[in-house]
C-alpha atoms as a PDB file:
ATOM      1  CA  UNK A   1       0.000   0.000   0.000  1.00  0.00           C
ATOM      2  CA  UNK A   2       1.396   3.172  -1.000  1.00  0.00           C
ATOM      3  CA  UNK A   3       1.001   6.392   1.856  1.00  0.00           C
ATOM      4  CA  UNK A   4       0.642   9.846   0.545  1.00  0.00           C
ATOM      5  CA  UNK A   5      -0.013  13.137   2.701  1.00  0.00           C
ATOM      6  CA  UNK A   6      -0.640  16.227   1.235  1.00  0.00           C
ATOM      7  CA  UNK A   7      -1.205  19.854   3.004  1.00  0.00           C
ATOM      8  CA  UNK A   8      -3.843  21.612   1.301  1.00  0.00           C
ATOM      9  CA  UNK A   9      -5.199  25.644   1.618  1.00  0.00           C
ATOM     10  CA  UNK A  10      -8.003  25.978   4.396  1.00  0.00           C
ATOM     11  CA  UNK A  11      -9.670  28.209   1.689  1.00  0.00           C
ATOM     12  CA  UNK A  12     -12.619  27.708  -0.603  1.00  0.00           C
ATOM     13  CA  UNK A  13     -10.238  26.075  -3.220  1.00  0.00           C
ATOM     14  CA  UNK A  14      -9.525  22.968  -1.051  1.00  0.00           C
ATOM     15  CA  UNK A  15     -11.613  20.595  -2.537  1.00  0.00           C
ATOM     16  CA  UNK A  16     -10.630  21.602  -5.958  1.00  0.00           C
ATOM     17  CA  UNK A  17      -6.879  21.027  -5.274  1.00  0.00           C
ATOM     18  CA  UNK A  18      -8.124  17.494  -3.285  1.00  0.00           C
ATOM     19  CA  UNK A  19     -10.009  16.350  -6.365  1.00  0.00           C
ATOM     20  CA  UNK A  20      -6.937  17.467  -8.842  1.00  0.00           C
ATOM     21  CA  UNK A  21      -4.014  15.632  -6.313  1.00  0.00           C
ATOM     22  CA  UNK A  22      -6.668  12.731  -6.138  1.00  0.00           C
ATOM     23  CA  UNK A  23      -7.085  12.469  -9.772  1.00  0.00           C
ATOM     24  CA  UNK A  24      -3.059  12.528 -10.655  1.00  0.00           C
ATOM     25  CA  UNK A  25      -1.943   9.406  -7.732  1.00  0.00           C
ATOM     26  CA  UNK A  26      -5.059   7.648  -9.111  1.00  0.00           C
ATOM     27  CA  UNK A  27      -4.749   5.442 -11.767  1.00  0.00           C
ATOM     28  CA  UNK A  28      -7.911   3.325 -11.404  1.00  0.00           C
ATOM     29  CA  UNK A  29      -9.505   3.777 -14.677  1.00  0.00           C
ATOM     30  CA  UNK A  30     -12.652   6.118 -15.048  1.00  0.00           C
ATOM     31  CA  UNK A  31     -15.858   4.127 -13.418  1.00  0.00           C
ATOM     32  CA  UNK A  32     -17.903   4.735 -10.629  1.00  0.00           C
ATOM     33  CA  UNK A  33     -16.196   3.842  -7.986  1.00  0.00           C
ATOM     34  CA  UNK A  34     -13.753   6.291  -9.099  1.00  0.00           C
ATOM     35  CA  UNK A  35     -16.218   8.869  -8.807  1.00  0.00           C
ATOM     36  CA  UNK A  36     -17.155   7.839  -5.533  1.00  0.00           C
ATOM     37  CA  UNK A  37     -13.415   8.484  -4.586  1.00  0.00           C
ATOM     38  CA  UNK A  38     -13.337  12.206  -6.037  1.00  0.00           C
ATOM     39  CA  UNK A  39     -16.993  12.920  -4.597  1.00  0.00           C
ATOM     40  CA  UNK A  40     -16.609  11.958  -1.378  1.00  0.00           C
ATOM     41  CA  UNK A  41     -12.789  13.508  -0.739  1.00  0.00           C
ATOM     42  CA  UNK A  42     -14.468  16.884  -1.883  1.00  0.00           C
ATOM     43  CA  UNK A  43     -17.252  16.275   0.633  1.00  0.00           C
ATOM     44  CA  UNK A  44     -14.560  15.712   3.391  1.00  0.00           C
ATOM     45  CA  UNK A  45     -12.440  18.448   2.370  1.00  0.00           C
ATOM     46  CA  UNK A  46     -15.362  21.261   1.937  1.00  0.00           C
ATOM     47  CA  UNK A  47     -16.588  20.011   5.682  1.00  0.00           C
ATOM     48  CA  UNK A  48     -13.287  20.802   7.140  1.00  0.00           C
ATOM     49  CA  UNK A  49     -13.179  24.136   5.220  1.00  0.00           C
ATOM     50  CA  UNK A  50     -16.554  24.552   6.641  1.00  0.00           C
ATOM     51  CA  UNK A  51     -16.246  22.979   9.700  1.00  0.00           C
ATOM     52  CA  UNK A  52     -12.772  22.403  10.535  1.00  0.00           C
ATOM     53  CA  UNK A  53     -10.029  24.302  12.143  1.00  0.00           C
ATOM     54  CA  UNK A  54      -6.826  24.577  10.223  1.00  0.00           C
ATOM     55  CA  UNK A  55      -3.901  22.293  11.104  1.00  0.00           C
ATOM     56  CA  UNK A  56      -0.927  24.701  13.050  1.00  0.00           C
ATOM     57  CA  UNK A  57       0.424  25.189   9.251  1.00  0.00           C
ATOM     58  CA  UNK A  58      -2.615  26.805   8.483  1.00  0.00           C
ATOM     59  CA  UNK A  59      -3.546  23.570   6.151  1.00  0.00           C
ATOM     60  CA  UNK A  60      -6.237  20.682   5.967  1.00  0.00           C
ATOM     61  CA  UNK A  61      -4.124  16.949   5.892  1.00  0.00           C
ATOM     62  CA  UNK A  62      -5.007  14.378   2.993  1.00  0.00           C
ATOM     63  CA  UNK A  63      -4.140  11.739   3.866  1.00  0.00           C
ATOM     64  CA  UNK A  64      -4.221   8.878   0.699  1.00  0.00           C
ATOM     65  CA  UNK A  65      -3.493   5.328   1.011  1.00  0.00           C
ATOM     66  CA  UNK A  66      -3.351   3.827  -2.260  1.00  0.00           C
ATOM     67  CA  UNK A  67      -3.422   0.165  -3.045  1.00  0.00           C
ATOM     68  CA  UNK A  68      -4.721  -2.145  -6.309  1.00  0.00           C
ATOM     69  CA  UNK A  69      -7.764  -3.109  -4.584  1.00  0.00           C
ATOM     70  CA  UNK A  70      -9.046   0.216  -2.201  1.00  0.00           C
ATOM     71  CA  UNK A  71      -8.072   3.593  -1.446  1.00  0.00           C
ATOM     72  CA  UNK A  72      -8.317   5.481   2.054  1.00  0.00           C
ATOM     73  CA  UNK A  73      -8.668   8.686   2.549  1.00  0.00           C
ATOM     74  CA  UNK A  74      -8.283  10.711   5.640  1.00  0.00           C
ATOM     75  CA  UNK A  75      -8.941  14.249   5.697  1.00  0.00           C
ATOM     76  CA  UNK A  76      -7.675  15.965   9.181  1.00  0.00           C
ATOM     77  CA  UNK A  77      -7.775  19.451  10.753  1.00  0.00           C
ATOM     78  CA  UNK A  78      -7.051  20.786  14.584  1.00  0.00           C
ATOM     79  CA  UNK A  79     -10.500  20.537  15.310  1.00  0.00           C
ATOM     80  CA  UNK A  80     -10.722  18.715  18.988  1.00  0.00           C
ATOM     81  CA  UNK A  81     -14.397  17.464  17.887  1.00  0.00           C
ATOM     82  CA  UNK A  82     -16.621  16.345  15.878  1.00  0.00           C
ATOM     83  CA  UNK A  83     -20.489  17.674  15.488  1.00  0.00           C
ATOM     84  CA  UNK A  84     -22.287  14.882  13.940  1.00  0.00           C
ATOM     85  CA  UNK A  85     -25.610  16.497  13.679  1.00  0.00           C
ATOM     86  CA  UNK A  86     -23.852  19.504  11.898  1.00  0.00           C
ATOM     87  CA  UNK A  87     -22.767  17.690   9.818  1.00  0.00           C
ATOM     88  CA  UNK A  88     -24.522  14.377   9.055  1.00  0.00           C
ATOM     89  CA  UNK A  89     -27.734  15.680   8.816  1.00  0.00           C
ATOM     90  CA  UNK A  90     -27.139  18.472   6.111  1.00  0.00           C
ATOM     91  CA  UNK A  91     -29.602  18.455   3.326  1.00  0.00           C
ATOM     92  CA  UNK A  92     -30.079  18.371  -0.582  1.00  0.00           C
ATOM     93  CA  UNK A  93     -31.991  21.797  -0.069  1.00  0.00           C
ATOM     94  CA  UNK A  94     -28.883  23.319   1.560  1.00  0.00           C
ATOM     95  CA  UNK A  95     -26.421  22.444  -1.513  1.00  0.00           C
ATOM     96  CA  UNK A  96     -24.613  19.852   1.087  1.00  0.00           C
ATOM     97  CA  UNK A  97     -24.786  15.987   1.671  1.00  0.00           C
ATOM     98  CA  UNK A  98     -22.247  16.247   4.185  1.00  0.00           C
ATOM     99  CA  UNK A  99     -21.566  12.492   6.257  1.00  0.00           C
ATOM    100  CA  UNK A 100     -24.418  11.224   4.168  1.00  0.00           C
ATOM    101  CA  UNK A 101     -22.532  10.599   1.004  1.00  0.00           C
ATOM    102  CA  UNK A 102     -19.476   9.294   3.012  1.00  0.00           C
ATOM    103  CA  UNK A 103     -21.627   6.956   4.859  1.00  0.00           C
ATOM    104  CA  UNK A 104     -23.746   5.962   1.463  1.00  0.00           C
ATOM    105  CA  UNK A 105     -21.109   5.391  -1.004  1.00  0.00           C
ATOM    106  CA  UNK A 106     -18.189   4.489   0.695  1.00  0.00           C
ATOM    107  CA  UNK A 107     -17.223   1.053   2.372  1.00  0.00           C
ATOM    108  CA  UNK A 108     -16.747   2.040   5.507  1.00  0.00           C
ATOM    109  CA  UNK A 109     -15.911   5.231   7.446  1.00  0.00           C
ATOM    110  CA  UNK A 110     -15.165   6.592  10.964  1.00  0.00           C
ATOM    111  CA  UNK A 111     -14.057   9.436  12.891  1.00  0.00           C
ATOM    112  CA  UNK A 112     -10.632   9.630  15.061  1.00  0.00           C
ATOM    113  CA  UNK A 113      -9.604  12.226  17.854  1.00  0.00           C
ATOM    114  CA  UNK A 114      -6.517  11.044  18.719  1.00  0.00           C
ATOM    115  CA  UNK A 115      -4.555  14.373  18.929  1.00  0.00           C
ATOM    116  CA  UNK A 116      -5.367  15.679  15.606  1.00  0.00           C
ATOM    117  CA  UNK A 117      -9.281  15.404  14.366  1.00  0.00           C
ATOM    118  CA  UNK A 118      -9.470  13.017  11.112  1.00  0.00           C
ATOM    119  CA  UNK A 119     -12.541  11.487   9.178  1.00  0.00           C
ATOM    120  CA  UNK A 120     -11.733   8.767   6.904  1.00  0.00           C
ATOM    121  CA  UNK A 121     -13.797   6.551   4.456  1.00  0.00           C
ATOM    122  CA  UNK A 122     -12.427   3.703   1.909  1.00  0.00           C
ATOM    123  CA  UNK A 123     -13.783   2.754  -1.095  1.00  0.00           C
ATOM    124  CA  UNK A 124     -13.050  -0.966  -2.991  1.00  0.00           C
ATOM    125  CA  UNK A 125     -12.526  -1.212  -6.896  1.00  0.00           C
ATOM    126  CA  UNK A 126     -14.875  -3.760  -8.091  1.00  0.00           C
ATOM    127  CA  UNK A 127     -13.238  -6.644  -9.544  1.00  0.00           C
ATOM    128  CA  UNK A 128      -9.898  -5.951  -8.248  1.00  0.00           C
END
Protein backbone atom coordinates (compact mmCIF):
# COMPACT_ATOMS: atom_id res chain seq x y z
CA UNK A 1 0.00 0.00 0.00
CA UNK A 2 1.40 3.17 -1.00
CA UNK A 3 1.00 6.39 1.86
CA UNK A 4 0.64 9.85 0.54
CA UNK A 5 -0.01 13.14 2.70
CA UNK A 6 -0.64 16.23 1.24
CA UNK A 7 -1.20 19.85 3.00
CA UNK A 8 -3.84 21.61 1.30
CA UNK A 9 -5.20 25.64 1.62
CA UNK A 10 -8.00 25.98 4.40
CA UNK A 11 -9.67 28.21 1.69
CA UNK A 12 -12.62 27.71 -0.60
CA UNK A 13 -10.24 26.08 -3.22
CA UNK A 14 -9.52 22.97 -1.05
CA UNK A 15 -11.61 20.59 -2.54
CA UNK A 16 -10.63 21.60 -5.96
CA UNK A 17 -6.88 21.03 -5.27
CA UNK A 18 -8.12 17.49 -3.28
CA UNK A 19 -10.01 16.35 -6.37
CA UNK A 20 -6.94 17.47 -8.84
CA UNK A 21 -4.01 15.63 -6.31
CA UNK A 22 -6.67 12.73 -6.14
CA UNK A 23 -7.08 12.47 -9.77
CA UNK A 24 -3.06 12.53 -10.65
CA UNK A 25 -1.94 9.41 -7.73
CA UNK A 26 -5.06 7.65 -9.11
CA UNK A 27 -4.75 5.44 -11.77
CA UNK A 28 -7.91 3.32 -11.40
CA UNK A 29 -9.51 3.78 -14.68
CA UNK A 30 -12.65 6.12 -15.05
CA UNK A 31 -15.86 4.13 -13.42
CA UNK A 32 -17.90 4.74 -10.63
CA UNK A 33 -16.20 3.84 -7.99
CA UNK A 34 -13.75 6.29 -9.10
CA UNK A 35 -16.22 8.87 -8.81
CA UNK A 36 -17.15 7.84 -5.53
CA UNK A 37 -13.41 8.48 -4.59
CA UNK A 38 -13.34 12.21 -6.04
CA UNK A 39 -16.99 12.92 -4.60
CA UNK A 40 -16.61 11.96 -1.38
CA UNK A 41 -12.79 13.51 -0.74
CA UNK A 42 -14.47 16.88 -1.88
CA UNK A 43 -17.25 16.27 0.63
CA UNK A 44 -14.56 15.71 3.39
CA UNK A 45 -12.44 18.45 2.37
CA UNK A 46 -15.36 21.26 1.94
CA UNK A 47 -16.59 20.01 5.68
CA UNK A 48 -13.29 20.80 7.14
CA UNK A 49 -13.18 24.14 5.22
CA UNK A 50 -16.55 24.55 6.64
CA UNK A 51 -16.25 22.98 9.70
CA UNK A 52 -12.77 22.40 10.54
CA UNK A 53 -10.03 24.30 12.14
CA UNK A 54 -6.83 24.58 10.22
CA UNK A 55 -3.90 22.29 11.10
CA UNK A 56 -0.93 24.70 13.05
CA UNK A 57 0.42 25.19 9.25
CA UNK A 58 -2.62 26.81 8.48
CA UNK A 59 -3.55 23.57 6.15
CA UNK A 60 -6.24 20.68 5.97
CA UNK A 61 -4.12 16.95 5.89
CA UNK A 62 -5.01 14.38 2.99
CA UNK A 63 -4.14 11.74 3.87
CA UNK A 64 -4.22 8.88 0.70
CA UNK A 65 -3.49 5.33 1.01
CA UNK A 66 -3.35 3.83 -2.26
CA UNK A 67 -3.42 0.17 -3.05
CA UNK A 68 -4.72 -2.14 -6.31
CA UNK A 69 -7.76 -3.11 -4.58
CA UNK A 70 -9.05 0.22 -2.20
CA UNK A 71 -8.07 3.59 -1.45
CA UNK A 72 -8.32 5.48 2.05
CA UNK A 73 -8.67 8.69 2.55
CA UNK A 74 -8.28 10.71 5.64
CA UNK A 75 -8.94 14.25 5.70
CA UNK A 76 -7.67 15.97 9.18
CA UNK A 77 -7.78 19.45 10.75
CA UNK A 78 -7.05 20.79 14.58
CA UNK A 79 -10.50 20.54 15.31
CA UNK A 80 -10.72 18.72 18.99
CA UNK A 81 -14.40 17.46 17.89
CA UNK A 82 -16.62 16.34 15.88
CA UNK A 83 -20.49 17.67 15.49
CA UNK A 84 -22.29 14.88 13.94
CA UNK A 85 -25.61 16.50 13.68
CA UNK A 86 -23.85 19.50 11.90
CA UNK A 87 -22.77 17.69 9.82
CA UNK A 88 -24.52 14.38 9.05
CA UNK A 89 -27.73 15.68 8.82
CA UNK A 90 -27.14 18.47 6.11
CA UNK A 91 -29.60 18.45 3.33
CA UNK A 92 -30.08 18.37 -0.58
CA UNK A 93 -31.99 21.80 -0.07
CA UNK A 94 -28.88 23.32 1.56
CA UNK A 95 -26.42 22.44 -1.51
CA UNK A 96 -24.61 19.85 1.09
CA UNK A 97 -24.79 15.99 1.67
CA UNK A 98 -22.25 16.25 4.19
CA UNK A 99 -21.57 12.49 6.26
CA UNK A 100 -24.42 11.22 4.17
CA UNK A 101 -22.53 10.60 1.00
CA UNK A 102 -19.48 9.29 3.01
CA UNK A 103 -21.63 6.96 4.86
CA UNK A 104 -23.75 5.96 1.46
CA UNK A 105 -21.11 5.39 -1.00
CA UNK A 106 -18.19 4.49 0.70
CA UNK A 107 -17.22 1.05 2.37
CA UNK A 108 -16.75 2.04 5.51
CA UNK A 109 -15.91 5.23 7.45
CA UNK A 110 -15.17 6.59 10.96
CA UNK A 111 -14.06 9.44 12.89
CA UNK A 112 -10.63 9.63 15.06
CA UNK A 113 -9.60 12.23 17.85
CA UNK A 114 -6.52 11.04 18.72
CA UNK A 115 -4.55 14.37 18.93
CA UNK A 116 -5.37 15.68 15.61
CA UNK A 117 -9.28 15.40 14.37
CA UNK A 118 -9.47 13.02 11.11
CA UNK A 119 -12.54 11.49 9.18
CA UNK A 120 -11.73 8.77 6.90
CA UNK A 121 -13.80 6.55 4.46
CA UNK A 122 -12.43 3.70 1.91
CA UNK A 123 -13.78 2.75 -1.09
CA UNK A 124 -13.05 -0.97 -2.99
CA UNK A 125 -12.53 -1.21 -6.90
CA UNK A 126 -14.88 -3.76 -8.09
CA UNK A 127 -13.24 -6.64 -9.54
CA UNK A 128 -9.90 -5.95 -8.25
Amino acid sequence: MQGLEFHLPHSPDAPSIARRVLEEQLDWPPDDRRDDLILLTSELVANAVRHGIPLADGTIGLLLDISEDAVRVAVTDEGDHLVLDELAFETESDGRFGLVLVDRRSDGWGISLDGVKGVWFEVRRHGG
